[in-house]
N, C-alpha and C. Protein backbone atom coordinates (compact mmCIF):
# COMPACT_ATOMS: atom_id res chain seq x y z
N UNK A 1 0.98 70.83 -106.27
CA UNK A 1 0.19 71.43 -107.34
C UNK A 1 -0.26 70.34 -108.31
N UNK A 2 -1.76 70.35 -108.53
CA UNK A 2 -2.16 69.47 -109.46
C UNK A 2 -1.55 69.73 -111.09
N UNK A 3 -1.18 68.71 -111.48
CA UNK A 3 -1.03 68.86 -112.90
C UNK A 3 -1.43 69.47 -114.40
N UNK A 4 -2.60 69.16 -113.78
CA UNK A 4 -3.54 69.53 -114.61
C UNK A 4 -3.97 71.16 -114.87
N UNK A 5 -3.34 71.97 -113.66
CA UNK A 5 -3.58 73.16 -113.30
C UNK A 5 -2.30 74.41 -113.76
N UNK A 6 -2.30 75.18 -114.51
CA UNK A 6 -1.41 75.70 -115.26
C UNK A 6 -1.65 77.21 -114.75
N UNK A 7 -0.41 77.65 -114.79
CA UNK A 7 -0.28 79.70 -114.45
C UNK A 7 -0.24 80.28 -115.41
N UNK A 8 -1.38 81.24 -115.60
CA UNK A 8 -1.86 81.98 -117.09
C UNK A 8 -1.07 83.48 -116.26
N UNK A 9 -0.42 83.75 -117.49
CA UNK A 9 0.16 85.49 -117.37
C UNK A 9 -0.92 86.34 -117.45
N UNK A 10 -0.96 87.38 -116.60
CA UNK A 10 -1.79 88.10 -117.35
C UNK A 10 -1.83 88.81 -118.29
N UNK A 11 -2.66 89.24 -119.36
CA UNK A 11 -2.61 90.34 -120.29
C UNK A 11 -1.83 91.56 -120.03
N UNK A 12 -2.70 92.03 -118.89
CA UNK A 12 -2.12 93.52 -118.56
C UNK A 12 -1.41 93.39 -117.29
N UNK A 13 0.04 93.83 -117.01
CA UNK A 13 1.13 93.37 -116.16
C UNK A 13 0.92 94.36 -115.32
N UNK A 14 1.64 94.14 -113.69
CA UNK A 14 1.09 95.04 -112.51
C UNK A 14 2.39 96.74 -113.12
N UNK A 15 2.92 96.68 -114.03
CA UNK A 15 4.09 97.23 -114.07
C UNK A 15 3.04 98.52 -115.00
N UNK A 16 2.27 97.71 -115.56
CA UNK A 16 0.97 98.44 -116.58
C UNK A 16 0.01 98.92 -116.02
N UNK A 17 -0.77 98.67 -115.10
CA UNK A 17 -1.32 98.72 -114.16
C UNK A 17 -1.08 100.22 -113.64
N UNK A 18 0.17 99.81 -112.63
CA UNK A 18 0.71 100.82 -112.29
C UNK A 18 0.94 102.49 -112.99
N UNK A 19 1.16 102.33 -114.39
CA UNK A 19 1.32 103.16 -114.56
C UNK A 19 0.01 103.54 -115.26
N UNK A 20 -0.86 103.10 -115.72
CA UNK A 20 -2.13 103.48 -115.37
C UNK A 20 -2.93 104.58 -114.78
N UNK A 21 -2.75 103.73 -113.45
CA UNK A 21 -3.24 104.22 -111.84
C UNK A 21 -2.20 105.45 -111.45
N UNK A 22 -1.19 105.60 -112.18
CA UNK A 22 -0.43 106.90 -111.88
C UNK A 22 0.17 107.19 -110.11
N UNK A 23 0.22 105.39 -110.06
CA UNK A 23 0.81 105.28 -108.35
C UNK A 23 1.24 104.26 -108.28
N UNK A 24 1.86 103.48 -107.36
CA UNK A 24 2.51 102.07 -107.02
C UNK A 24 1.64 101.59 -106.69
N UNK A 25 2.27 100.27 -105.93
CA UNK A 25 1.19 99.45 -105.29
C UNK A 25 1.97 98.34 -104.09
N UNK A 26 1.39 97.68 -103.22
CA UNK A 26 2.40 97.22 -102.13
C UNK A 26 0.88 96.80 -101.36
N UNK A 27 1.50 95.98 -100.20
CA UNK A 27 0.47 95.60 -99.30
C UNK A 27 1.41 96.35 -98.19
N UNK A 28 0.49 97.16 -97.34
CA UNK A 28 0.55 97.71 -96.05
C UNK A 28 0.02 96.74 -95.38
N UNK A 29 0.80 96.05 -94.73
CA UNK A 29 0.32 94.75 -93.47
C UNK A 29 0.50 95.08 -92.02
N UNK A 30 -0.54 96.29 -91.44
CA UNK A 30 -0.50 96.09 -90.00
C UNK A 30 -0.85 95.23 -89.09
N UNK A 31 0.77 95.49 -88.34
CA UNK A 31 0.18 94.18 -87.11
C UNK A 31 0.36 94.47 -85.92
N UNK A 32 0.11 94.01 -84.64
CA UNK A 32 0.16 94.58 -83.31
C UNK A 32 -0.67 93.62 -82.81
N UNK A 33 -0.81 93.99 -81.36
CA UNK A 33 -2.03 93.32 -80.51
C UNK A 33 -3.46 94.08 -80.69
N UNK A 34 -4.25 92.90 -79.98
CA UNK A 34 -5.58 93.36 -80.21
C UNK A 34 -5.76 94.65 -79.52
N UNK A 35 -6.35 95.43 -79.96
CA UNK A 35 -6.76 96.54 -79.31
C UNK A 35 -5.27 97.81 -79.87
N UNK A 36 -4.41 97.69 -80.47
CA UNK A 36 -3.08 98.41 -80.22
C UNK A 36 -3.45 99.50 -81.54
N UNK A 37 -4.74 99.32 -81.82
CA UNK A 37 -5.05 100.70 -83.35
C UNK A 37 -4.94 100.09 -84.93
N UNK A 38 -4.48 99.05 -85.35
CA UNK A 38 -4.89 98.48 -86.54
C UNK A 38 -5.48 98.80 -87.07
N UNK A 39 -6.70 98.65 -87.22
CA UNK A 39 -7.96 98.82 -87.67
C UNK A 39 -7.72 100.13 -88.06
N UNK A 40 -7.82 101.00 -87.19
CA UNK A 40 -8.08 102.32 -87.07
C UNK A 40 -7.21 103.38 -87.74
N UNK A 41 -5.98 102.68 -88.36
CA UNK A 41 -4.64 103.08 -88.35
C UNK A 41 -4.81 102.52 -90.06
N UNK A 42 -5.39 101.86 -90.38
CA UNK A 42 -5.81 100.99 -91.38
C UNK A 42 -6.95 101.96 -92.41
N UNK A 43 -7.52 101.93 -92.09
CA UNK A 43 -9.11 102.55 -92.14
C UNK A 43 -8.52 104.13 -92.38
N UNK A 44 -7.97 104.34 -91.54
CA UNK A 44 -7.35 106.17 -92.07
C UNK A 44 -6.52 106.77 -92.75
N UNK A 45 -5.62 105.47 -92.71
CA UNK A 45 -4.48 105.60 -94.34
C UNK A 45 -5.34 105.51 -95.34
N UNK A 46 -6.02 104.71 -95.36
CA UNK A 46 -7.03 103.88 -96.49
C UNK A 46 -7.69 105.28 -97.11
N UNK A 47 -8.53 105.92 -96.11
CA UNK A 47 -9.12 107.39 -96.34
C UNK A 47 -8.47 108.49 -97.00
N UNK A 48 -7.44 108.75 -96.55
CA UNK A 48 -6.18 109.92 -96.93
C UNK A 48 -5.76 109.39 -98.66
N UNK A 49 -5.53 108.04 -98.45
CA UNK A 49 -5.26 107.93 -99.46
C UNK A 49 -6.13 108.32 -100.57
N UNK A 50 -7.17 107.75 -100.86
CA UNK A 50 -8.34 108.05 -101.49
C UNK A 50 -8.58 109.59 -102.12
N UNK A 51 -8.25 110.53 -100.78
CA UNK A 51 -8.45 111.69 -101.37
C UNK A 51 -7.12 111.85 -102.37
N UNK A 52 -5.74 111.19 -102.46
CA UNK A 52 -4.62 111.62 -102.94
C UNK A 52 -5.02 111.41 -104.38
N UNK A 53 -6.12 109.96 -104.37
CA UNK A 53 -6.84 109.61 -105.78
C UNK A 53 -5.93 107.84 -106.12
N UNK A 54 -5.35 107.68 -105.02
CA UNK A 54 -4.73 106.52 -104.85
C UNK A 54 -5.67 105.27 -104.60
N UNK A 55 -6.04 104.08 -105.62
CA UNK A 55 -6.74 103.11 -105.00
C UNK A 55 -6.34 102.06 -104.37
N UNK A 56 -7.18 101.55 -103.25
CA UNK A 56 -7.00 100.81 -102.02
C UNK A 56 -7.91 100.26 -101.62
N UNK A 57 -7.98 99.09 -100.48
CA UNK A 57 -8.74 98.40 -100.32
C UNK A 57 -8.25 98.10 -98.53
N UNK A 58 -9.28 98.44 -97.65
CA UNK A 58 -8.59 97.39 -96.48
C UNK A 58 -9.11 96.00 -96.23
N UNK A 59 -8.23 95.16 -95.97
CA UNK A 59 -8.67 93.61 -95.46
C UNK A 59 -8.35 93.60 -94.18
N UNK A 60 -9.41 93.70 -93.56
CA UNK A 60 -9.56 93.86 -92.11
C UNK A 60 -9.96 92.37 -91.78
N UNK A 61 -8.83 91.50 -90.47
CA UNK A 61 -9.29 90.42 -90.04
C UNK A 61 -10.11 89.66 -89.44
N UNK A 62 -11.03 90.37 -89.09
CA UNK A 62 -12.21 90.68 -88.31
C UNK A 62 -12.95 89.91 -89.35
N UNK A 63 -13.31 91.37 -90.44
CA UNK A 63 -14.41 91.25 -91.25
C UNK A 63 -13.98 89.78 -92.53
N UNK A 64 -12.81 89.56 -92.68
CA UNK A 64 -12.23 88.43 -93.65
C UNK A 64 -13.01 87.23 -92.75
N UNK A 65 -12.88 87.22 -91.85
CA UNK A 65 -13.15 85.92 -90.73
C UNK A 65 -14.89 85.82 -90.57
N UNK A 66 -15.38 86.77 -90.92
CA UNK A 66 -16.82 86.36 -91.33
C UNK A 66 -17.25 85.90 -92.73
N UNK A 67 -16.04 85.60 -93.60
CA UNK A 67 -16.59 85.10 -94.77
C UNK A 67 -15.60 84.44 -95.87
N UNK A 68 -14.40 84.86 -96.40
CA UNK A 68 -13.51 83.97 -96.50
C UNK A 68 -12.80 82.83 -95.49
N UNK A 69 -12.60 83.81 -94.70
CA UNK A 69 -11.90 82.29 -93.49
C UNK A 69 -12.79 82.02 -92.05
N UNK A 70 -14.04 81.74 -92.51
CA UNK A 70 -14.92 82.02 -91.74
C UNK A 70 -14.83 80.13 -90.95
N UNK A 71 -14.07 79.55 -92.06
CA UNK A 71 -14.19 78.10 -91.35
C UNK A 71 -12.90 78.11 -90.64
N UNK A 72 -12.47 78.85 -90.47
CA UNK A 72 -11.17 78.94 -89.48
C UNK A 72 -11.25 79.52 -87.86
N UNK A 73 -10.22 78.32 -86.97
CA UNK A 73 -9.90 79.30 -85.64
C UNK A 73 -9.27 79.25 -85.33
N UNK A 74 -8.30 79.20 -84.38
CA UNK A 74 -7.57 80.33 -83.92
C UNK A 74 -6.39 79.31 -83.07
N UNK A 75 -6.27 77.98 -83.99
CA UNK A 75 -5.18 77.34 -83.61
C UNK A 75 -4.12 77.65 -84.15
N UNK A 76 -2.57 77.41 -83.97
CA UNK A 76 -1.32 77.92 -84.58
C UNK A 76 -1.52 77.91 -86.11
N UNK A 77 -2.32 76.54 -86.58
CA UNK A 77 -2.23 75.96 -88.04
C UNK A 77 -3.22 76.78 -88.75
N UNK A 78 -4.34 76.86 -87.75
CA UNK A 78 -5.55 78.20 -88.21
C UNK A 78 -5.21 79.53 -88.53
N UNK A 79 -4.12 79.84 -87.67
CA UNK A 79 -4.09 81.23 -87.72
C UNK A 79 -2.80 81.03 -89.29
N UNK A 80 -1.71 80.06 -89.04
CA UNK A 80 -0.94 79.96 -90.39
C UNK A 80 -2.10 80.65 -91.66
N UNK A 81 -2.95 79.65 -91.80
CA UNK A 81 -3.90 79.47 -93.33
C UNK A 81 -4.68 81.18 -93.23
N UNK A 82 -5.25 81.64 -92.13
CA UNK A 82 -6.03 82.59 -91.79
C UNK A 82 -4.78 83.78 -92.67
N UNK A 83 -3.77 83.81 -92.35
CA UNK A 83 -2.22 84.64 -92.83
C UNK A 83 -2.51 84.30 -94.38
N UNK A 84 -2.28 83.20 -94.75
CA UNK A 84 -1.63 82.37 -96.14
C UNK A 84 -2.81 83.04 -96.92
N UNK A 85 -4.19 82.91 -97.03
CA UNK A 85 -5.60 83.17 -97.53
C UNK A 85 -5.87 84.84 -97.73
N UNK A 86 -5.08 85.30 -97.00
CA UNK A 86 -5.45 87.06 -97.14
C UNK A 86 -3.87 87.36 -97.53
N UNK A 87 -2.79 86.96 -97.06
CA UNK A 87 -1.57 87.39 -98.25
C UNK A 87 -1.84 87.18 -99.59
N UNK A 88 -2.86 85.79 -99.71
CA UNK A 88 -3.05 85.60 -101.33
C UNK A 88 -3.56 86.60 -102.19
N UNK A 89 -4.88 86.97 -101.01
CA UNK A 89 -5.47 88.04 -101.46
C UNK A 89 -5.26 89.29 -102.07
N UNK A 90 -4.24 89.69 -100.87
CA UNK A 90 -3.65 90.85 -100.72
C UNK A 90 -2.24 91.10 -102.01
N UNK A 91 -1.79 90.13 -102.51
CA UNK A 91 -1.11 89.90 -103.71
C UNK A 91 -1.83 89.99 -104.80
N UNK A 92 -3.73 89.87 -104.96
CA UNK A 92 -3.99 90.09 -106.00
C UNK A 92 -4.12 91.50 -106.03
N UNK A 93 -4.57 92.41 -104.94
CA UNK A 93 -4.75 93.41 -105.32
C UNK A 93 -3.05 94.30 -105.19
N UNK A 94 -2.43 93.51 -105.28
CA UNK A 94 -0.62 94.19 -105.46
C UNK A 94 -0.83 94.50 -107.20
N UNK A 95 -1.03 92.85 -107.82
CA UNK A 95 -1.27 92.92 -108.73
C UNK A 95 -1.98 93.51 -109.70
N UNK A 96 -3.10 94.34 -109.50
CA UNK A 96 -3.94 94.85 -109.79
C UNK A 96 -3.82 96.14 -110.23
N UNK A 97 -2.19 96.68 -109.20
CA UNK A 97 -2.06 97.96 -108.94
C UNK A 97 -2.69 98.82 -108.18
N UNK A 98 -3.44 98.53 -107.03
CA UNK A 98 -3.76 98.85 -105.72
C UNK A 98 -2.77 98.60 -104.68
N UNK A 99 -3.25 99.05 -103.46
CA UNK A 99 -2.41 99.36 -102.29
C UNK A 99 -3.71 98.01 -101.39
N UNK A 100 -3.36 97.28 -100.86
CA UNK A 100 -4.10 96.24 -99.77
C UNK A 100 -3.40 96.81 -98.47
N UNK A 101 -3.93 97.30 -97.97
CA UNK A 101 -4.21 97.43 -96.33
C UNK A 101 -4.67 96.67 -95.45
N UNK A 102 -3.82 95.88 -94.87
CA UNK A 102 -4.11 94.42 -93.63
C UNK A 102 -3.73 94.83 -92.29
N UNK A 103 -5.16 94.43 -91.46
CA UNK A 103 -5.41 94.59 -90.40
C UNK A 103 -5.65 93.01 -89.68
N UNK A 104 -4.52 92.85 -89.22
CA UNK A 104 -4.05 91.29 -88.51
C UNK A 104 -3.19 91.54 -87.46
N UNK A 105 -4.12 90.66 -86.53
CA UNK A 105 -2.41 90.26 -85.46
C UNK A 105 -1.66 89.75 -86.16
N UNK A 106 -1.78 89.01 -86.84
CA UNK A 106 -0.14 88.02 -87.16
C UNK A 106 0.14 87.90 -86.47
N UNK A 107 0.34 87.16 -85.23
CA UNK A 107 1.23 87.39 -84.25
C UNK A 107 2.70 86.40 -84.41
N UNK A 108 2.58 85.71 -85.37
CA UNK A 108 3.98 84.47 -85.80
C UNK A 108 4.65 85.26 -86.91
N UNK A 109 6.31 85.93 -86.62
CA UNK A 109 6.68 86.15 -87.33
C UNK A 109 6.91 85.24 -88.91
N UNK A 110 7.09 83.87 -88.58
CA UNK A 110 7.51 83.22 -89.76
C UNK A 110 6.15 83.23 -90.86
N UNK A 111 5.29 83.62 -89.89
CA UNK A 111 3.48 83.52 -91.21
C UNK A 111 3.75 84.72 -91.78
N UNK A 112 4.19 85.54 -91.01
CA UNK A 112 4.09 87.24 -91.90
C UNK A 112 5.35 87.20 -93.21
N UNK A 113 6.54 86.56 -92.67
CA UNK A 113 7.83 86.12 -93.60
C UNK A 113 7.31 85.72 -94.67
N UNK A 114 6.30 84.18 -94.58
CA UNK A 114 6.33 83.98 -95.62
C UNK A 114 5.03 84.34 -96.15
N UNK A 115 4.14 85.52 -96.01
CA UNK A 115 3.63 86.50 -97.43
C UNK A 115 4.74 87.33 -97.78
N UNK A 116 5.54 87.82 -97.44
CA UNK A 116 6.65 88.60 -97.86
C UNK A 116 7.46 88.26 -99.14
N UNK A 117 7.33 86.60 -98.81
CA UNK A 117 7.90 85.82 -99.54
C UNK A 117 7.52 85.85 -101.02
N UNK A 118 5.73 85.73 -101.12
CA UNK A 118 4.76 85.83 -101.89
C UNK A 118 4.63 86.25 -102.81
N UNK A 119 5.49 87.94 -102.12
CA UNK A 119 5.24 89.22 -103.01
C UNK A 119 7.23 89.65 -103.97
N UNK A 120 6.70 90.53 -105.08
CA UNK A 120 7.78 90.78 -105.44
C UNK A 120 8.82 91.74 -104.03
N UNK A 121 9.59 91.71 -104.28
CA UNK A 121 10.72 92.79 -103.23
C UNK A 121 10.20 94.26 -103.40
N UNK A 122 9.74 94.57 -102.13
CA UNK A 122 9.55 96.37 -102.21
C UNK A 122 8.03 96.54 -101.74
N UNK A 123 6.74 94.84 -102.45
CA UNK A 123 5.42 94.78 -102.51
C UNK A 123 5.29 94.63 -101.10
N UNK A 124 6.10 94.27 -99.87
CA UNK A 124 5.42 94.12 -98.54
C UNK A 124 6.02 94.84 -97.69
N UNK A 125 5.37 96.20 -97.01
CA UNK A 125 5.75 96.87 -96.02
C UNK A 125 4.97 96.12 -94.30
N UNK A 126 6.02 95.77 -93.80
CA UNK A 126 5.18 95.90 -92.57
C UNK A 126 5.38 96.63 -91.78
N UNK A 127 4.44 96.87 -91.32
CA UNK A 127 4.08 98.37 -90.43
C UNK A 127 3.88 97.72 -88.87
N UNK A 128 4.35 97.92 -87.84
CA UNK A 128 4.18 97.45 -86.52
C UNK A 128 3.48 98.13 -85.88
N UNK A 129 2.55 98.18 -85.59
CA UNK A 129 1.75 99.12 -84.80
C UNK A 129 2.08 98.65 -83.04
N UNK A 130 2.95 99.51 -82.24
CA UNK A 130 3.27 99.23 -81.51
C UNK A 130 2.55 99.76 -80.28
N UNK A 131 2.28 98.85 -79.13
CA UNK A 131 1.34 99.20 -78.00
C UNK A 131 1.79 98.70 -76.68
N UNK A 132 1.83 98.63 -75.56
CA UNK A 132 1.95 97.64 -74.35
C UNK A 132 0.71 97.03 -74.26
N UNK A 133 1.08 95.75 -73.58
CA UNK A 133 -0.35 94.96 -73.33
C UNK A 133 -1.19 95.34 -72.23
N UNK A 134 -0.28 96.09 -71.84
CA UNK A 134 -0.87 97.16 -70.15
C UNK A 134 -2.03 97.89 -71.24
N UNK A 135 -1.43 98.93 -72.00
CA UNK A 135 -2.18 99.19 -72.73
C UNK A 135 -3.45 99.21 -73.36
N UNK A 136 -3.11 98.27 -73.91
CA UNK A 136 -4.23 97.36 -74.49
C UNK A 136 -5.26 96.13 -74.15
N UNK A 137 -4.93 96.16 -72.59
CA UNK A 137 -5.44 95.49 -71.92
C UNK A 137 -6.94 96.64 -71.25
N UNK A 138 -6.11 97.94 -70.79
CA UNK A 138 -7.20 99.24 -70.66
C UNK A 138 -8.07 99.85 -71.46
N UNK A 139 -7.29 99.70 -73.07
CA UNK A 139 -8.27 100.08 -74.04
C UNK A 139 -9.32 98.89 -74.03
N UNK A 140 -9.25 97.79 -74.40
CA UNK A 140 -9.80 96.51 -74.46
C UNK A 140 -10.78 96.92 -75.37
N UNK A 141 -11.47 97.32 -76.39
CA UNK A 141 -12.74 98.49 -76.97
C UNK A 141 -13.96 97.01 -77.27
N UNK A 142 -13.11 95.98 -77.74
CA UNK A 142 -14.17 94.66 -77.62
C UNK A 142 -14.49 94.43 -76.58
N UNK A 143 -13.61 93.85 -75.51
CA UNK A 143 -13.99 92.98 -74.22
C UNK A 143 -13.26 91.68 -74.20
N UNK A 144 -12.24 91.79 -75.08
CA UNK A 144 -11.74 90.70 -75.65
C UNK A 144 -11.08 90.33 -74.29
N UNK A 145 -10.09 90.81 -73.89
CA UNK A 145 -9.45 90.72 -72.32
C UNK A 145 -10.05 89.93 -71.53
N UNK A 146 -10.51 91.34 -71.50
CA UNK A 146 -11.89 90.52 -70.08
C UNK A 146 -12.23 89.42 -69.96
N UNK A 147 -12.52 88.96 -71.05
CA UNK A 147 -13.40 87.05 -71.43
C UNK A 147 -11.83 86.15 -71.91
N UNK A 148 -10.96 86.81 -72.20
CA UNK A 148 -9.60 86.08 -72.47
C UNK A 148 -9.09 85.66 -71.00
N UNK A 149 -9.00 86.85 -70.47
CA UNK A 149 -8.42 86.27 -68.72
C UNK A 149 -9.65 85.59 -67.77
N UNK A 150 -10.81 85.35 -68.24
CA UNK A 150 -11.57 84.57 -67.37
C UNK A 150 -11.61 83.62 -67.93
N UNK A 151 -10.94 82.87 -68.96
CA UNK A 151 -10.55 81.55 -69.69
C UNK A 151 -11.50 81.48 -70.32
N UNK A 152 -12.43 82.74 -71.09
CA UNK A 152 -13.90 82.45 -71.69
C UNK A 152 -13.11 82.24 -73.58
N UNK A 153 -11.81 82.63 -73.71
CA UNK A 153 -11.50 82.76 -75.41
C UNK A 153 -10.05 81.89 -75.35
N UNK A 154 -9.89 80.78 -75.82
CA UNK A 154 -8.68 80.25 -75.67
C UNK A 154 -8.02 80.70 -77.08
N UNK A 155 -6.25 80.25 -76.86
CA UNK A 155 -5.47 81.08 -78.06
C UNK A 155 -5.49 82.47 -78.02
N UNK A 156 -6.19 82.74 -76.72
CA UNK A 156 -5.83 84.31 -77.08
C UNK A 156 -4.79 85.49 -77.01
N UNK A 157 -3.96 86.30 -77.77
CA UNK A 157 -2.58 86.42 -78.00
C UNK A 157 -2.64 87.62 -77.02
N UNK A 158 -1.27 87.50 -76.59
CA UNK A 158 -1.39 88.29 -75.40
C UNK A 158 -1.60 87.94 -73.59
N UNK A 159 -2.58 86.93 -74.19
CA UNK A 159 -2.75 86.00 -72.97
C UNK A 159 -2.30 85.12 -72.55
N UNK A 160 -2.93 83.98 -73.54
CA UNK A 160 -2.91 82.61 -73.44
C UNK A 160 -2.02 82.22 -75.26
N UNK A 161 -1.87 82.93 -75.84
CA UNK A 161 -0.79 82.46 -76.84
C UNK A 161 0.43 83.53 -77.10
N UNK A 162 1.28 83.40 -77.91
CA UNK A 162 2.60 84.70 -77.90
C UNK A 162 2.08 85.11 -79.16
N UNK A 163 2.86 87.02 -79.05
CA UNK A 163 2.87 87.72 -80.01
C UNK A 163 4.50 87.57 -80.03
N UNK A 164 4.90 87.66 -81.49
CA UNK A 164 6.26 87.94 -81.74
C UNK A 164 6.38 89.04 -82.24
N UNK A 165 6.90 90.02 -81.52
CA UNK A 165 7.52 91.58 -82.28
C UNK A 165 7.84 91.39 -83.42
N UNK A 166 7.64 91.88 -84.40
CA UNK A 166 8.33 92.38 -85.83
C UNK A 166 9.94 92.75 -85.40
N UNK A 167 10.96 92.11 -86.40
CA UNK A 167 12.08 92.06 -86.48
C UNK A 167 12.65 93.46 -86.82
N UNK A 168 12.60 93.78 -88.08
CA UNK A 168 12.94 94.81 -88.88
C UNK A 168 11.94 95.48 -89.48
N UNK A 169 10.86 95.64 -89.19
CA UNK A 169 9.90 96.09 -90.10
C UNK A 169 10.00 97.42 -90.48
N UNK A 170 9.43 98.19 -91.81
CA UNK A 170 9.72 99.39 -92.21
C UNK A 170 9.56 100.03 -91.72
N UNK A 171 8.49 99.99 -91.52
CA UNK A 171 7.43 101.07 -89.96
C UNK A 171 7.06 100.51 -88.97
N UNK A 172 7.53 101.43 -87.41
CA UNK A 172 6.94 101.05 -85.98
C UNK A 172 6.37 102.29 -86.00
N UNK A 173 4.95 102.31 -85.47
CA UNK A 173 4.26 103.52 -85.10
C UNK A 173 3.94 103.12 -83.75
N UNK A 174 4.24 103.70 -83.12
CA UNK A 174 3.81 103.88 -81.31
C UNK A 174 2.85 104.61 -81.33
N UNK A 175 1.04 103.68 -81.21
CA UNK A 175 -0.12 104.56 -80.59
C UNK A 175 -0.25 105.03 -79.06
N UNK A 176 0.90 104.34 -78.45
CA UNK A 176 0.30 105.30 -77.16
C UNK A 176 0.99 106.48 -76.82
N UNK A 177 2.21 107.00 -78.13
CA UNK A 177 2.40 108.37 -78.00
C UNK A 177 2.00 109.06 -79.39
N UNK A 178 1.51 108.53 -80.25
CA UNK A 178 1.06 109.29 -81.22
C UNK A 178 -0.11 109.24 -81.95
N UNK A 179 -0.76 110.37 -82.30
CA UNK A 179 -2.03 110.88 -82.35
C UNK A 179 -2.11 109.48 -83.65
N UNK A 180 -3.78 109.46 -84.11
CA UNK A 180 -3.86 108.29 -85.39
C UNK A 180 -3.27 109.28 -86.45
N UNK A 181 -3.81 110.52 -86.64
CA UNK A 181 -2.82 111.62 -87.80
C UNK A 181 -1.91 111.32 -88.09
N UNK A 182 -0.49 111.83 -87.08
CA UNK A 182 0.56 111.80 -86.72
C UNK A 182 1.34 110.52 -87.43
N UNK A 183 0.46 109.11 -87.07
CA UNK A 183 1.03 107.86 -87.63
C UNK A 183 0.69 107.66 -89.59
N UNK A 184 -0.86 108.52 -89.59
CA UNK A 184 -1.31 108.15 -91.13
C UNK A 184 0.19 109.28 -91.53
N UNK A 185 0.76 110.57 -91.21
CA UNK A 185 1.27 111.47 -92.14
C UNK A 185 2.79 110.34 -91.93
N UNK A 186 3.41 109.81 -91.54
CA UNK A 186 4.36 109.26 -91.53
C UNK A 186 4.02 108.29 -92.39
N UNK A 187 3.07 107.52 -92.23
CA UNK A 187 2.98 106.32 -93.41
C UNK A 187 2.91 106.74 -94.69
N UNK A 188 2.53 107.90 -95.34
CA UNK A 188 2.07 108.81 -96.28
C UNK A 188 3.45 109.61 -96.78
N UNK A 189 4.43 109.86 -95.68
CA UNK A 189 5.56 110.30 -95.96
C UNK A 189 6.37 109.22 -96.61
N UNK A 190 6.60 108.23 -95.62
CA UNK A 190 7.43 106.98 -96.26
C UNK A 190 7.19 106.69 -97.54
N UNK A 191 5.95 106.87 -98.06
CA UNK A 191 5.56 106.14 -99.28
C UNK A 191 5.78 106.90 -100.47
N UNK A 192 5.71 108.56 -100.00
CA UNK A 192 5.99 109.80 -101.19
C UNK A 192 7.41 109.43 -101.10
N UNK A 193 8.09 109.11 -100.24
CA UNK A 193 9.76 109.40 -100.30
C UNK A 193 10.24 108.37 -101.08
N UNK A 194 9.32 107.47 -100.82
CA UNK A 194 9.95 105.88 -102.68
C UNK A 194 9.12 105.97 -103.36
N UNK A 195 8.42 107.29 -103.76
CA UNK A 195 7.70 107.47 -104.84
C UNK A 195 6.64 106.29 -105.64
N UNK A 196 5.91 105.72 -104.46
CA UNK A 196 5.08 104.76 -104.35
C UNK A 196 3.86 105.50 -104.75
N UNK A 197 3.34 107.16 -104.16
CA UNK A 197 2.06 107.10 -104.16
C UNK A 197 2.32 108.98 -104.18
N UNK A 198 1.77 109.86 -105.10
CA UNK A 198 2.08 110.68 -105.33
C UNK A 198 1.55 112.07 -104.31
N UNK A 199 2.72 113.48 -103.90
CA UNK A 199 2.63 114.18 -103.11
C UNK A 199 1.66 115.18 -102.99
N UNK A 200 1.04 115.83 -102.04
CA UNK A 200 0.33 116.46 -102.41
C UNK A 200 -1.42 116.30 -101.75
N UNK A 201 -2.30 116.99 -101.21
CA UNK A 201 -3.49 116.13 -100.39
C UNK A 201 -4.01 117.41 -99.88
């Protein structure tokens, strides 16, 4: 850290914020393989929530990679910073008193550890969105596969690089036995039950 560069408090604290917004706040960080419902799983909490009157935001990795980390690819050290650049993010809107919704492989447990790290204790749920690569090799909804196993996309996880399962994470949702509903009312449950985000919809 340059010297010259100093950490201003803010005025209004996330604790203020919070009570504000008349809800918590936390980053929901889904992760899984490509194709395993992220996005989708992302995008529909995000919705539900909204109607509860809860604000949120998703950072979908996709769309981050066309413009914050757009000079990034998809080497171990790339994908590190690609993690490091949207946890940052995703900590401001902790701070803010919003809910950040991340849609990432992650596929390196120690990159996901350390945004965890980032955040106060309680601010990082990760959510595993769990799939087989059989799976998700059939859904494929990009084509990503396809051009991954004809050596057309190198680094590609699943393939040609490793995913590491989530250790302990708060939430495993299994999409290939449960409806996208099914997974948003469980994520929605967890969160009324630590009185993160209020009951009722």
């Amino acid at each position: 850290m340059k010297p010259s560069i100093v950490w201003h408090e803010a005025a209004v604290s996330k604790e203020d914020r919070r009570q504000i917004n008349g809800h918590g706040s936390a980053v929901l960080w889904f992760t899984g393989l490509s194709g395993s419902g992220k996005s989708t799983l992302a995008n529909a909490t995000d919705r539900y929530l909204s109607r509860l009157g809860v604000n949120s935001c998703v950072l979908d990795g996709d769309n981050i990679r066309h413009g914050l980390n757009r000079d990034l690819g998809f080497t171990e050290a790339d994908r590190k910073e690609n993690i490091r650049r949207i946890g940052e993010v995703a900590k401001l809107f902790v701070n803010s008193g919003q809910f950040a919704l991340t849609a990432l492989i992650s596929p390196y447990r120690k990159d996901r550890e350390a945004v965890r790290r980032m955040l106060d204790e309680g601010d990082f749920i990760e959510i595993y969105v769990k799939c087989s690569l059989d799976e998700c090799k059939r859904r494929d909804p990009k084509g990503l596969y396809q051009r991954a196993m004809r050596g057309e996309i190198p680094q590609f996880t699943g393939i040609s690089a490793p995913y590491e399962e989530p250790v302990s994470p708060e939430l495993v949702l299994d999409s290939e036995r449960w409806s996208v509903e099914d997974s948003v009312d469980r994520i929605l449950e967890w969160l009324q039950e630590r009185n993160l985000i209020p009951r009722g919809g």
